[in-house]
PDB file of N, CA and C in Angstrom:
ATOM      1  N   UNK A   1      -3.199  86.539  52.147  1.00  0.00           N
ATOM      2  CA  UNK A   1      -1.924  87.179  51.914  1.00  0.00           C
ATOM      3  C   UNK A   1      -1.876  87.644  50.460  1.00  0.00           C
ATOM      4  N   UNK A   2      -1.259  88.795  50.229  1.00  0.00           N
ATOM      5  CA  UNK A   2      -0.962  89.346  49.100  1.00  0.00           C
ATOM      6  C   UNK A   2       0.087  88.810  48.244  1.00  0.00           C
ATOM      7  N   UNK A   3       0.190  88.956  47.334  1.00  0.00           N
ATOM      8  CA  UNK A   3       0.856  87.533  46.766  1.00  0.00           C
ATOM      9  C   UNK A   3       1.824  88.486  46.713  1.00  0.00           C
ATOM     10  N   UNK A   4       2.042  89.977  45.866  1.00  0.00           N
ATOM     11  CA  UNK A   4       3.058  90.473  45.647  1.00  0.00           C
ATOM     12  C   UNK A   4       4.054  91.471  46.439  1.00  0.00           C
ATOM     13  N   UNK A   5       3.463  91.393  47.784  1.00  0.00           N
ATOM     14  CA  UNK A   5       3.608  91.951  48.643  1.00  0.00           C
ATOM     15  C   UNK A   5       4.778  90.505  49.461  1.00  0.00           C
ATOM     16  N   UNK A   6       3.816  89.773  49.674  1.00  0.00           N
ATOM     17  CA  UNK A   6       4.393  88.302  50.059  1.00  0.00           C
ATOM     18  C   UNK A   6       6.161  87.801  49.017  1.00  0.00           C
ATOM     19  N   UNK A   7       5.693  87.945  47.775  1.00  0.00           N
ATOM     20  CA  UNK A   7       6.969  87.720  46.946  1.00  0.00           C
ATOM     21  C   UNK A   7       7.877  88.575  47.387  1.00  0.00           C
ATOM     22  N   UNK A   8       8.050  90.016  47.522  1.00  0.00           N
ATOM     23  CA  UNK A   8       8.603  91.219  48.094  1.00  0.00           C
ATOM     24  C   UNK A   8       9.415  90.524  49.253  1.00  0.00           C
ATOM     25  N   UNK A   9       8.876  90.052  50.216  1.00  0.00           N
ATOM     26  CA  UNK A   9       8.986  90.291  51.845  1.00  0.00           C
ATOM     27  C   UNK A   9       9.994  88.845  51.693  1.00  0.00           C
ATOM     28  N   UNK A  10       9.808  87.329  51.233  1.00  0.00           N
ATOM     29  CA  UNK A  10      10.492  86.752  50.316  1.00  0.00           C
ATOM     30  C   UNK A  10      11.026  87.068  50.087  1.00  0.00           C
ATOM     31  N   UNK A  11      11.928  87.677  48.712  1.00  0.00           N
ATOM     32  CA  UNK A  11      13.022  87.972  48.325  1.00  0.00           C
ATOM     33  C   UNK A  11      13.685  88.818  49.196  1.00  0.00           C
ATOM     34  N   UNK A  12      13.462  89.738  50.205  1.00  0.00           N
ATOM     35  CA  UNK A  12      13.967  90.714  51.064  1.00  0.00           C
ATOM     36  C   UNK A  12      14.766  89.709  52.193  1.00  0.00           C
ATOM     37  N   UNK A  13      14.246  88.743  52.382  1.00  0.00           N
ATOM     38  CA  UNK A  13      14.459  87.977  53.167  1.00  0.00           C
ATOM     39  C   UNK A  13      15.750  86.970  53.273  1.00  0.00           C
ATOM     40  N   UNK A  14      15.468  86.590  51.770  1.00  0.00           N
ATOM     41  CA  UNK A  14      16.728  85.720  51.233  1.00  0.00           C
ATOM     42  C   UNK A  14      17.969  86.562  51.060  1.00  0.00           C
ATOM     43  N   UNK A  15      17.548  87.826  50.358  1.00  0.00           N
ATOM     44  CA  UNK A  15      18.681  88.982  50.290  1.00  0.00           C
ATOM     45  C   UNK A  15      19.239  89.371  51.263  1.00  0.00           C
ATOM     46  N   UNK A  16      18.659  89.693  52.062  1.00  0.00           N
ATOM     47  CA  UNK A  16      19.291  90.060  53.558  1.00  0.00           C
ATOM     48  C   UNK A  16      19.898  88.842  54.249  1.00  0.00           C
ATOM     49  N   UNK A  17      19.279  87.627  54.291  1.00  0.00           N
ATOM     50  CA  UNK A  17      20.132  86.480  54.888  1.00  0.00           C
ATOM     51  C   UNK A  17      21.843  86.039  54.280  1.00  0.00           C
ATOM     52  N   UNK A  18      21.399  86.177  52.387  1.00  0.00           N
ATOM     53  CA  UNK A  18      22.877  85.994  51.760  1.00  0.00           C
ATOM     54  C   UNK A  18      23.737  87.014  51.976  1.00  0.00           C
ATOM     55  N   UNK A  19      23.695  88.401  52.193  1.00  0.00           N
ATOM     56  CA  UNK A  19      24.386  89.857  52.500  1.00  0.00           C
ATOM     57  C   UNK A  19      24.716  88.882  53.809  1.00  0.00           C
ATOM     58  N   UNK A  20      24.361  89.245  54.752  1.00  0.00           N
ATOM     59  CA  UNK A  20      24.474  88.981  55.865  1.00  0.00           C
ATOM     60  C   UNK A  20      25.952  87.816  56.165  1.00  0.00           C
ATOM     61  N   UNK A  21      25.101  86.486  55.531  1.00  0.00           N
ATOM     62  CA  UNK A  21      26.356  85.182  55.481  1.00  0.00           C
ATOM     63  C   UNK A  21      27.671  85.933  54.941  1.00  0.00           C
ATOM     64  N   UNK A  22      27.504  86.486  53.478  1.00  0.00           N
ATOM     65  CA  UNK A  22      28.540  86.915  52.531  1.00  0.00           C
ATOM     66  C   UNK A  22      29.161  87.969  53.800  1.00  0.00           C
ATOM     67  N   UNK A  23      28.757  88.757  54.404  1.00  0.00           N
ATOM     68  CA  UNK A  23      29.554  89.616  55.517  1.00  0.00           C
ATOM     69  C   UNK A  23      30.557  89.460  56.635  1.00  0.00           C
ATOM     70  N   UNK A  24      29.727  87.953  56.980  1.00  0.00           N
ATOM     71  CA  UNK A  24      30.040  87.612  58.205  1.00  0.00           C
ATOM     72  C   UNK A  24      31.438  86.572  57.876  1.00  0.00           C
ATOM     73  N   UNK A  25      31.308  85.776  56.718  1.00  0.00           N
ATOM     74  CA  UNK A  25      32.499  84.917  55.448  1.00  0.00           C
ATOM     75  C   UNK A  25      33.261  85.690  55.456  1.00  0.00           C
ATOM     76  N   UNK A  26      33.260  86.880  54.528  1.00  0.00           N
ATOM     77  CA  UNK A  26      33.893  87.338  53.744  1.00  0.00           C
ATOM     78  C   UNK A  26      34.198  88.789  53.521  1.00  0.00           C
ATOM     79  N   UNK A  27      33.729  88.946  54.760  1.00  0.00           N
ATOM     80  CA  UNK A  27      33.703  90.633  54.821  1.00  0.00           C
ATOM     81  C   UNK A  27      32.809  91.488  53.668  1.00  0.00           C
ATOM     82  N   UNK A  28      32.785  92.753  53.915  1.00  0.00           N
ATOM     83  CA  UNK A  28      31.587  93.789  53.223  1.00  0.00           C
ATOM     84  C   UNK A  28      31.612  93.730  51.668  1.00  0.00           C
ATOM     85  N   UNK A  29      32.863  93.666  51.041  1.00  0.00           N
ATOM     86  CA  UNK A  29      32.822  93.460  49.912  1.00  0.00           C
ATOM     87  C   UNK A  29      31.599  92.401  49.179  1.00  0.00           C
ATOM     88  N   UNK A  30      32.201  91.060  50.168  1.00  0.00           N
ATOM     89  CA  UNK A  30      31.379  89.733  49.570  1.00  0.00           C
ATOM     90  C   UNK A  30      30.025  89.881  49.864  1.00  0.00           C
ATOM     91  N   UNK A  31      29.784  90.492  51.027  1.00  0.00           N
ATOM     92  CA  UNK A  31      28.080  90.800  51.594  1.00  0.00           C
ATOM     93  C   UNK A  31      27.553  91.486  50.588  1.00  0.00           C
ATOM     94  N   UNK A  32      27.724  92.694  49.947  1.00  0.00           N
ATOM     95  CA  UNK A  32      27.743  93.848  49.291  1.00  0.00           C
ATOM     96  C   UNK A  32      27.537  92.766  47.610  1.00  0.00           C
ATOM     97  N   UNK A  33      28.508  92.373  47.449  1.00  0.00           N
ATOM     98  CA  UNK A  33      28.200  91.636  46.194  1.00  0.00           C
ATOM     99  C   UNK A  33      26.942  90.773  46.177  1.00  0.00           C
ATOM    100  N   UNK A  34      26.846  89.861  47.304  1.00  0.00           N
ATOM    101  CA  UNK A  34      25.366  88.756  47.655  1.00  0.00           C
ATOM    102  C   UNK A  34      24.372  89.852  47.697  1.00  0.00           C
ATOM    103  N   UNK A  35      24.513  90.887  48.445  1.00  0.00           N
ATOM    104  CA  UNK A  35      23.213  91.653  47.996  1.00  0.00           C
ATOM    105  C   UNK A  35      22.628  92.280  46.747  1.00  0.00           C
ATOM    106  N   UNK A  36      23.841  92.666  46.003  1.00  0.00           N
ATOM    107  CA  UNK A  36      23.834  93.023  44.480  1.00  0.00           C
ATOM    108  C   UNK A  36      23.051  92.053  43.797  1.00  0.00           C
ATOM    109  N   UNK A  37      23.357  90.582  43.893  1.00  0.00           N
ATOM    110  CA  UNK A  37      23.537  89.627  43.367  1.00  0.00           C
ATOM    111  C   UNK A  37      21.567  89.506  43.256  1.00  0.00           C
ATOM    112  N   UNK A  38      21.488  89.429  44.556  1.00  0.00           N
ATOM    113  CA  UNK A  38      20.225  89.084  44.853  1.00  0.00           C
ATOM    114  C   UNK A  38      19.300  90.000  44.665  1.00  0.00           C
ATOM    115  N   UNK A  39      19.551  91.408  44.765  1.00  0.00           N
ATOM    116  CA  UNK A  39      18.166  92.130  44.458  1.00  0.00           C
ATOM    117  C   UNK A  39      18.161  92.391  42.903  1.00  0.00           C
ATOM    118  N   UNK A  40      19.361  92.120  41.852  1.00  0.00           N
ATOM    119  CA  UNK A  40      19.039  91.514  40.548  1.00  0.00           C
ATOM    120  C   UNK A  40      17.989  89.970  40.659  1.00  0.00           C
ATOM    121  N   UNK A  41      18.410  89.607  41.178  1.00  0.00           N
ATOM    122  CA  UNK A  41      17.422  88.308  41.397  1.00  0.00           C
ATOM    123  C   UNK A  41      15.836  88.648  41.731  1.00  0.00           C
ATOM    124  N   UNK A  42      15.991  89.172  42.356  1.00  0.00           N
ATOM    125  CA  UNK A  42      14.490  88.944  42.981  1.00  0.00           C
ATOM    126  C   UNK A  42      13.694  90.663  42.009  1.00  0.00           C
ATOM    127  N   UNK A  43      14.251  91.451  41.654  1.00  0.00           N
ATOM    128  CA  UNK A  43      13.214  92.307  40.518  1.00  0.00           C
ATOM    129  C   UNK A  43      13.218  91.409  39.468  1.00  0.00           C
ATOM    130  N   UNK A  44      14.404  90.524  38.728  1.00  0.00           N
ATOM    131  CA  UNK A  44      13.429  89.645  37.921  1.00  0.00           C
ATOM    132  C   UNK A  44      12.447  88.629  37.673  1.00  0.00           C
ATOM    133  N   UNK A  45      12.318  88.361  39.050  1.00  0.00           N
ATOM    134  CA  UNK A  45      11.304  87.362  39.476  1.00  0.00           C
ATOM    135  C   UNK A  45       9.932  87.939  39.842  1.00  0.00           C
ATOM    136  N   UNK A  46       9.899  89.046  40.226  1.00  0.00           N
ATOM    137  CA  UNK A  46       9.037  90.172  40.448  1.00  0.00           C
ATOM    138  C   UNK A  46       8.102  90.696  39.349  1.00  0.00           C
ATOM    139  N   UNK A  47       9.102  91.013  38.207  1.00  0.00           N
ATOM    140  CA  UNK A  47       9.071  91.194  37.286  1.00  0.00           C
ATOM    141  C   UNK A  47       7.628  90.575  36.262  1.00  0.00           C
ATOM    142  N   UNK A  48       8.529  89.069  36.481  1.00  0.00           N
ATOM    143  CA  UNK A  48       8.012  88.010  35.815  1.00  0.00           C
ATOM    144  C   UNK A  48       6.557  87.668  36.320  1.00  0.00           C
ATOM    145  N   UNK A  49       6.829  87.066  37.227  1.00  0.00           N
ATOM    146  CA  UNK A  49       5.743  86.904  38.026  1.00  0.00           C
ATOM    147  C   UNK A  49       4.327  88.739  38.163  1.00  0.00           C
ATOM    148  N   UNK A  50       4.362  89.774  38.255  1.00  0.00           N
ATOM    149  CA  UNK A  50       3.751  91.062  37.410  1.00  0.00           C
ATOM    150  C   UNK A  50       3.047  90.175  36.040  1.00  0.00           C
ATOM    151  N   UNK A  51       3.722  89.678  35.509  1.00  0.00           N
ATOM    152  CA  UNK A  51       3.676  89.828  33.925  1.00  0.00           C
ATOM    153  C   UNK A  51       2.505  88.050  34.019  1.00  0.00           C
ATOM    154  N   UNK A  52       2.699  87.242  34.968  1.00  0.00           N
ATOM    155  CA  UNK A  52       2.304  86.327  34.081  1.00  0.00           C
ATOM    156  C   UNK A  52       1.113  86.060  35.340  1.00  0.00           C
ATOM    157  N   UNK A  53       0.894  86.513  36.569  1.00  0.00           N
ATOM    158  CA  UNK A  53      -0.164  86.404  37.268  1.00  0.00           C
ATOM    159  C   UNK A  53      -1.672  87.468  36.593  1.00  0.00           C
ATOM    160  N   UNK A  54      -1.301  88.326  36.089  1.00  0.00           N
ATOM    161  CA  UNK A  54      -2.861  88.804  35.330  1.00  0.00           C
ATOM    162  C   UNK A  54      -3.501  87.958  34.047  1.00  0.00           C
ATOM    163  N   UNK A  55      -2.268  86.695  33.813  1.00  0.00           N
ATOM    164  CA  UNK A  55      -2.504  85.838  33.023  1.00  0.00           C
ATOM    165  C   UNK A  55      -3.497  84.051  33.326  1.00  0.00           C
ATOM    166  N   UNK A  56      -3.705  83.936  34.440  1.00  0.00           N
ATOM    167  CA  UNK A  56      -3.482  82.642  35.182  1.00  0.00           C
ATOM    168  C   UNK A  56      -4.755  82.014  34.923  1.00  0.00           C
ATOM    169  N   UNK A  57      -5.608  82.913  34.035  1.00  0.00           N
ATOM    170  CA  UNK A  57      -6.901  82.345  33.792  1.00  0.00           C
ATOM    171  C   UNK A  57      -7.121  82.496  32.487  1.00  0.00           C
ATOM    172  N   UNK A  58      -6.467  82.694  31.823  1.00  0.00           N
ATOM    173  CA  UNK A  58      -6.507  83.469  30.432  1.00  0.00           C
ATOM    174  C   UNK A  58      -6.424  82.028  29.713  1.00  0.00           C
ATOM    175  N   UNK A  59      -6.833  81.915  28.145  1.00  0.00           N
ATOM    176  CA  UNK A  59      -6.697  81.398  27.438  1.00  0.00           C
ATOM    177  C   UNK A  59      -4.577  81.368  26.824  1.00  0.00           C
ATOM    178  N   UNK A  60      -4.661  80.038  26.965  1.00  0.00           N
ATOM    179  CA  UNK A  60      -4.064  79.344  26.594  1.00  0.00           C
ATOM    180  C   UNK A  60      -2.552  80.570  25.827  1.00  0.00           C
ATOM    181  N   UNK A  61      -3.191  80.712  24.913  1.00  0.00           N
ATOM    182  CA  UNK A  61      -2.395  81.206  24.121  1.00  0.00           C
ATOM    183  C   UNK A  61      -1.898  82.681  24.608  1.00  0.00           C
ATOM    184  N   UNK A  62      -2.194  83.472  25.389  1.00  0.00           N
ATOM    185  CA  UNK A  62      -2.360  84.592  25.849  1.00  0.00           C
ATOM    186  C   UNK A  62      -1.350  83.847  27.688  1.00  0.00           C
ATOM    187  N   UNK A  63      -1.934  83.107  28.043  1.00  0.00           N
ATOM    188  CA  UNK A  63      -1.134  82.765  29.432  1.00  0.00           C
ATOM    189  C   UNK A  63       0.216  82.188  28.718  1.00  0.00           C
ATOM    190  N   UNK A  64       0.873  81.606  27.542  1.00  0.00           N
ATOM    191  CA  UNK A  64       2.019  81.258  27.302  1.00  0.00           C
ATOM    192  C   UNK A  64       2.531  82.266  26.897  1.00  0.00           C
ATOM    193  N   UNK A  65       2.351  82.988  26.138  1.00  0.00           N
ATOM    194  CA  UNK A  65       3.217  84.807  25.742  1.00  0.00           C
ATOM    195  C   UNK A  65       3.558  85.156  27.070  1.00  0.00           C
ATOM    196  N   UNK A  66       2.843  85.277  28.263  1.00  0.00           N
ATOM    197  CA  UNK A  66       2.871  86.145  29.044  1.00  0.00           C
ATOM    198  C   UNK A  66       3.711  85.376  30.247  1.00  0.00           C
ATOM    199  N   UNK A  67       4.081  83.671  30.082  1.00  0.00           N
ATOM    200  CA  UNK A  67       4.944  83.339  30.385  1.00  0.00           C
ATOM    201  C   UNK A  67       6.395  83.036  29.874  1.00  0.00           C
ATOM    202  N   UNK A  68       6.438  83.023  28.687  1.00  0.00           N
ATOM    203  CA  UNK A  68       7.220  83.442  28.084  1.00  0.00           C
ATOM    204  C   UNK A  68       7.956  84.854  28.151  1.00  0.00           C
ATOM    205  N   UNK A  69       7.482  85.662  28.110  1.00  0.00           N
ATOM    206  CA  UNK A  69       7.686  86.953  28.883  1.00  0.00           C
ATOM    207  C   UNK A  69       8.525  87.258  30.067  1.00  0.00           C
ATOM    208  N   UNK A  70       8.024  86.084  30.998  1.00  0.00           N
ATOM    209  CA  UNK A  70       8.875  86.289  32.203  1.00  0.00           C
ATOM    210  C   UNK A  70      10.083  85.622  32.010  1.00  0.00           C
ATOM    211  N   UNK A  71       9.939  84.428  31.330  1.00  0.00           N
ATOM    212  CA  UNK A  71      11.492  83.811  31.009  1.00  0.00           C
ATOM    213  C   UNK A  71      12.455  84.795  30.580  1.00  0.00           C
ATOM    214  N   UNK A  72      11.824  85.754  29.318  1.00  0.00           N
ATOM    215  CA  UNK A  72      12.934  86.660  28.650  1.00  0.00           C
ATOM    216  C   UNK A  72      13.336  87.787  29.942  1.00  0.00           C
ATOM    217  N   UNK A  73      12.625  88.010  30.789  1.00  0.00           N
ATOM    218  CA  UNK A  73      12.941  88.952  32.034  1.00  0.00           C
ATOM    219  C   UNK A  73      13.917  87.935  32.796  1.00  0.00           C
ATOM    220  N   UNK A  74      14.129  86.835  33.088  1.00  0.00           N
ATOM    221  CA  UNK A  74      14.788  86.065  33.561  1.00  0.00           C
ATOM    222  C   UNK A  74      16.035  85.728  32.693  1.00  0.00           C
ATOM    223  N   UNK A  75      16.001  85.954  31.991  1.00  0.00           N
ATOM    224  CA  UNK A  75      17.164  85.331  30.772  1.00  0.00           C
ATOM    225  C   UNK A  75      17.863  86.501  30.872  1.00  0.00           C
ATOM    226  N   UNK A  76      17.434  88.246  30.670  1.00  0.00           N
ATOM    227  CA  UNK A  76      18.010  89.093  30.412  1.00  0.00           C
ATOM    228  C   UNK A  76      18.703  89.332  31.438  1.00  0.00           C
ATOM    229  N   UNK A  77      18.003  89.054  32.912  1.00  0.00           N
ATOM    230  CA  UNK A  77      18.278  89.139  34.300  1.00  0.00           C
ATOM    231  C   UNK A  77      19.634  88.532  34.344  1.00  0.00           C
ATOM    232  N   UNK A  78      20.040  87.086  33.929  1.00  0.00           N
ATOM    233  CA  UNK A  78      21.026  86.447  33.609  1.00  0.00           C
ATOM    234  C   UNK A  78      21.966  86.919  32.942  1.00  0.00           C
ATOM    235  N   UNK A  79      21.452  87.412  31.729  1.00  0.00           N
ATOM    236  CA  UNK A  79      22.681  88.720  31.065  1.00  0.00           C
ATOM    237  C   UNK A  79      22.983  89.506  31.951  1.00  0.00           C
ATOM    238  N   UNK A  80      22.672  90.209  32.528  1.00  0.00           N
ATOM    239  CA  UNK A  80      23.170  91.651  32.908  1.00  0.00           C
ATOM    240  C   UNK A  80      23.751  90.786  34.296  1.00  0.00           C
ATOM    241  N   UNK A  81      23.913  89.435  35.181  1.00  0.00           N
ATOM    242  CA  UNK A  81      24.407  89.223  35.687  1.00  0.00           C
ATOM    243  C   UNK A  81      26.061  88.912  35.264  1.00  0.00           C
ATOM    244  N   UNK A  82      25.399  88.178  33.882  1.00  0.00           N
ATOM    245  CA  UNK A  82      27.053  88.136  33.770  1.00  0.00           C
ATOM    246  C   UNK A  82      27.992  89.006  32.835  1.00  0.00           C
ATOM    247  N   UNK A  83      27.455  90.274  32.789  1.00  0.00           N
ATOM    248  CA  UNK A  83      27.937  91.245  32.253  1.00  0.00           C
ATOM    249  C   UNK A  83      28.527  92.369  33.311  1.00  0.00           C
ATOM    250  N   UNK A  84      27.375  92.218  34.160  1.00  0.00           N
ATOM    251  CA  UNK A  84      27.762  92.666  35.741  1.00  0.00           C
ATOM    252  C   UNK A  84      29.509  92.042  36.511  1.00  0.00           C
ATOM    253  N   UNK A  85      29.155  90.844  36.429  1.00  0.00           N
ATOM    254  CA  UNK A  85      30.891  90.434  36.426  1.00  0.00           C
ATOM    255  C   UNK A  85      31.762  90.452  35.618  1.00  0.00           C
ATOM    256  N   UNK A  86      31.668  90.287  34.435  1.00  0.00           N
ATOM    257  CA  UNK A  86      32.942  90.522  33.730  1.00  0.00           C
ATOM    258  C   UNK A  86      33.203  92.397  33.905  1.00  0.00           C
ATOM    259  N   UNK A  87      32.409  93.216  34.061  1.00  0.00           N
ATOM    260  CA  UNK A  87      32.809  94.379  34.199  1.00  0.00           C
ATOM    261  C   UNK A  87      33.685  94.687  35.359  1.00  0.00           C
ATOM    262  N   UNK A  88      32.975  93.702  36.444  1.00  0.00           N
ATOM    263  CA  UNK A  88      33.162  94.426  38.150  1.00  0.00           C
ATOM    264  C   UNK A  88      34.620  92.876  38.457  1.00  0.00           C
ATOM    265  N   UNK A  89      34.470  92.382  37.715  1.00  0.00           N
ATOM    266  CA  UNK A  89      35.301  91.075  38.056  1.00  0.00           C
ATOM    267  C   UNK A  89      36.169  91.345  38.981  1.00  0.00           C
ATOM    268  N   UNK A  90      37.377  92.012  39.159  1.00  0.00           N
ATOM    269  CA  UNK A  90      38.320  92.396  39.412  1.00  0.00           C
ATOM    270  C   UNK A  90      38.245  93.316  41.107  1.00  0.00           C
ATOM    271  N   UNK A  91      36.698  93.872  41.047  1.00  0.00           N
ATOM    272  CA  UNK A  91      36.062  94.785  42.396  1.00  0.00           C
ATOM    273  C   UNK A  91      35.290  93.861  43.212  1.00  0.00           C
ATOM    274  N   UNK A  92      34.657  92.961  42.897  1.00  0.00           N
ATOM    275  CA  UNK A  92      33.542  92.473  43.903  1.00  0.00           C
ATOM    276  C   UNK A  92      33.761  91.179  43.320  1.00  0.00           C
ATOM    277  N   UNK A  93      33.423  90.076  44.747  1.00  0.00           N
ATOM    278  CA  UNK A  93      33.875  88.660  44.593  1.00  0.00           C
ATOM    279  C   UNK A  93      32.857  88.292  44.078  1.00  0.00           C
ATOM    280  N   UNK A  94      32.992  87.705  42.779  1.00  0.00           N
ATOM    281  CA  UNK A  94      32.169  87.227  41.573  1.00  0.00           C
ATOM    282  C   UNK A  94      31.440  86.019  42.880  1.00  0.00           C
ATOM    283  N   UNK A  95      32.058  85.019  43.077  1.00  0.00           N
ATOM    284  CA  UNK A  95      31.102  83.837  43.815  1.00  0.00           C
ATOM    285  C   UNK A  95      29.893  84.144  44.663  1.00  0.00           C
ATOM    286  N   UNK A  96      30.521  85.487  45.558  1.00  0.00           N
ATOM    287  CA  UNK A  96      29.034  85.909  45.999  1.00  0.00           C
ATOM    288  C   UNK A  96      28.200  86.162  45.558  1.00  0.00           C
ATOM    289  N   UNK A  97      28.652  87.112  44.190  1.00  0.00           N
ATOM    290  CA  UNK A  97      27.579  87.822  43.159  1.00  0.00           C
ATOM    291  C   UNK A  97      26.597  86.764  42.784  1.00  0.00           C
ATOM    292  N   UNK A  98      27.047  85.859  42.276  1.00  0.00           N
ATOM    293  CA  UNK A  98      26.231  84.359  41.770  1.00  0.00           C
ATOM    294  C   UNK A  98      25.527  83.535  42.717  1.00  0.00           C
ATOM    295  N   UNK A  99      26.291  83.853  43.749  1.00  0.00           N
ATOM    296  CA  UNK A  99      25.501  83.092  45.127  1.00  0.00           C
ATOM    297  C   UNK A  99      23.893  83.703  45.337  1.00  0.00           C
ATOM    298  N   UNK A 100      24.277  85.415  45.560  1.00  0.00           N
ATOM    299  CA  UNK A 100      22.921  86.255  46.071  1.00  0.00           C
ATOM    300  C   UNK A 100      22.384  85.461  44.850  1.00  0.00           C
ATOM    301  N   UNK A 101      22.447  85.997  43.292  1.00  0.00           N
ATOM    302  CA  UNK A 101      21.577  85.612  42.682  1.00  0.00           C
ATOM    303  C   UNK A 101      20.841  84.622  42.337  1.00  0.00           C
ATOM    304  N   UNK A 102      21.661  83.250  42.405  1.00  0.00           N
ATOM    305  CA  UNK A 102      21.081  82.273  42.526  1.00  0.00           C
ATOM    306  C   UNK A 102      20.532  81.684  43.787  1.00  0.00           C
ATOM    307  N   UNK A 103      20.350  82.374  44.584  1.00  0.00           N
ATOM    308  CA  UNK A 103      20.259  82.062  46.314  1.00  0.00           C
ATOM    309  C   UNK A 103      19.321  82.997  46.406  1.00  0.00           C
ATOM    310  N   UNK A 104      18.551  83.418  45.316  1.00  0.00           N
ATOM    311  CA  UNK A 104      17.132  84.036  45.694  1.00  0.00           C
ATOM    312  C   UNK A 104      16.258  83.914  44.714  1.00  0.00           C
ATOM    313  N   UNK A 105      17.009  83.362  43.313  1.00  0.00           N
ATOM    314  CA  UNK A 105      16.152  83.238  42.608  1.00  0.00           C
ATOM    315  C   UNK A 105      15.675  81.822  42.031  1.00  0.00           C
ATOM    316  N   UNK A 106      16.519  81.113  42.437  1.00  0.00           N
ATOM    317  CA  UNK A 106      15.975  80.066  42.735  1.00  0.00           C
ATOM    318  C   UNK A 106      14.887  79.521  43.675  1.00  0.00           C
ATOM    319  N   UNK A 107      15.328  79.572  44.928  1.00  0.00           N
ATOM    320  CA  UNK A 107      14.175  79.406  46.203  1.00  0.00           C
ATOM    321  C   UNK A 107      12.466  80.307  44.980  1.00  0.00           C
ATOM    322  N   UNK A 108      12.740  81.192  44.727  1.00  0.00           N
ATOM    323  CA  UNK A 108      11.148  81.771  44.199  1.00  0.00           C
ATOM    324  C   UNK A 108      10.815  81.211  43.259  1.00  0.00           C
ATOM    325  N   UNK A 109      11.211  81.078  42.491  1.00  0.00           N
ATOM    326  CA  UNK A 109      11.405  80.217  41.286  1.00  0.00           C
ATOM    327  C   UNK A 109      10.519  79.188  41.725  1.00  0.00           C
ATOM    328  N   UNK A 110      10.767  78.263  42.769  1.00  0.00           N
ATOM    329  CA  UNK A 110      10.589  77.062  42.755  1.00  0.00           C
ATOM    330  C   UNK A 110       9.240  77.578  43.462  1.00  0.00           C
ATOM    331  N   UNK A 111       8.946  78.720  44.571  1.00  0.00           N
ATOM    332  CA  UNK A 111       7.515  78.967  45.211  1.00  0.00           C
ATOM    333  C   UNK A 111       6.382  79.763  44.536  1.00  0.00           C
ATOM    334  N   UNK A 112       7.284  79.875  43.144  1.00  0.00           N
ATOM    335  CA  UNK A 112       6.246  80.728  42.522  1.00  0.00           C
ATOM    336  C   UNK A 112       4.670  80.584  42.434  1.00  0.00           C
ATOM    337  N   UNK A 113       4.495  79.392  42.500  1.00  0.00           N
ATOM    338  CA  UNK A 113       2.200  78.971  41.984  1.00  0.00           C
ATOM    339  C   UNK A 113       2.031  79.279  43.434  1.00  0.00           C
ATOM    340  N   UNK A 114       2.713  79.801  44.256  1.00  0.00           N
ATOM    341  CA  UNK A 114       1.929  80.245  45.623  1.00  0.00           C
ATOM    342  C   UNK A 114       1.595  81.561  45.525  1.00  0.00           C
ATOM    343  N   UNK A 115       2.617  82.705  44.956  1.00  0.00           N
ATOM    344  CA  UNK A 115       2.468  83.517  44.219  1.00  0.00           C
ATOM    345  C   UNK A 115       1.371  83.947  42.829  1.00  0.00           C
ATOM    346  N   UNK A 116       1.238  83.211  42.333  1.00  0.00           N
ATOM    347  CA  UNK A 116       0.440  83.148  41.668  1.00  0.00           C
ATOM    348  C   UNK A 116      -1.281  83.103  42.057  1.00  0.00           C
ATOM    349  N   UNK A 117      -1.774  82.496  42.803  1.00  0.00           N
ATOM    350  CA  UNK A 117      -2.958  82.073  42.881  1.00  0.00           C
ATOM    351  C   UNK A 117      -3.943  83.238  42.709  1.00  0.00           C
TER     352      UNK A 117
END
């Protein structure tokens, strides 16, 4: 299996399941937000993971930059989430927004060295 192809099909998966819940809860708005939520989630995990799998054999010092790297793609990912709500606060139900995102980027997060190999 392709790892980044595999991460893809993953995050598509989780995204579409939280849209879906958030729809069926909370009507289109909340679905609409969980999906927002989540495909911010899963390009920064995408992202990251790009950046630190051409690294996985590399010396030391060269595989920590390049994981480091993905954190700051993850951190910024986090900014623009919660910049994303304080803008939209008022339009789209913030809880979903946080739900998709943390409801996809977590789960990868945690499967990432499968990804990796």
């Amino acid at each position: 299996m392709r790892p980044i192809p595999a991460l893809a099909g993953s995050g598509l998966v989780l995204a579409a399941g939280l849209a879906a819940l958030g729809l069926a809860m909370a009507g289109v708005r909340a679905g609409g937000a969980a999906l927002a939520g989540a495909v911010l989630a899963g390009l920064a995990q995408g992202a990251a993971v790009l950046l630190l799998r051409p690294a996985m054999g590399a010396p030391t010092d060269v595989f920590v930059r390049r994981w480091l790297s993905g954190m700051a793609v993850r951190g910024a990912s986090a900014v623009a989430l919660v910049l994303a709500i304080a803008v939209l606060r008022d339009r789209v139900p913030v809880p979903w927004m946080a739900a998709g995102y943390f409801g996809v980027l977590l789960p990868l997060l945690f499967v990432e060295t499968r990804f990796l190999r």
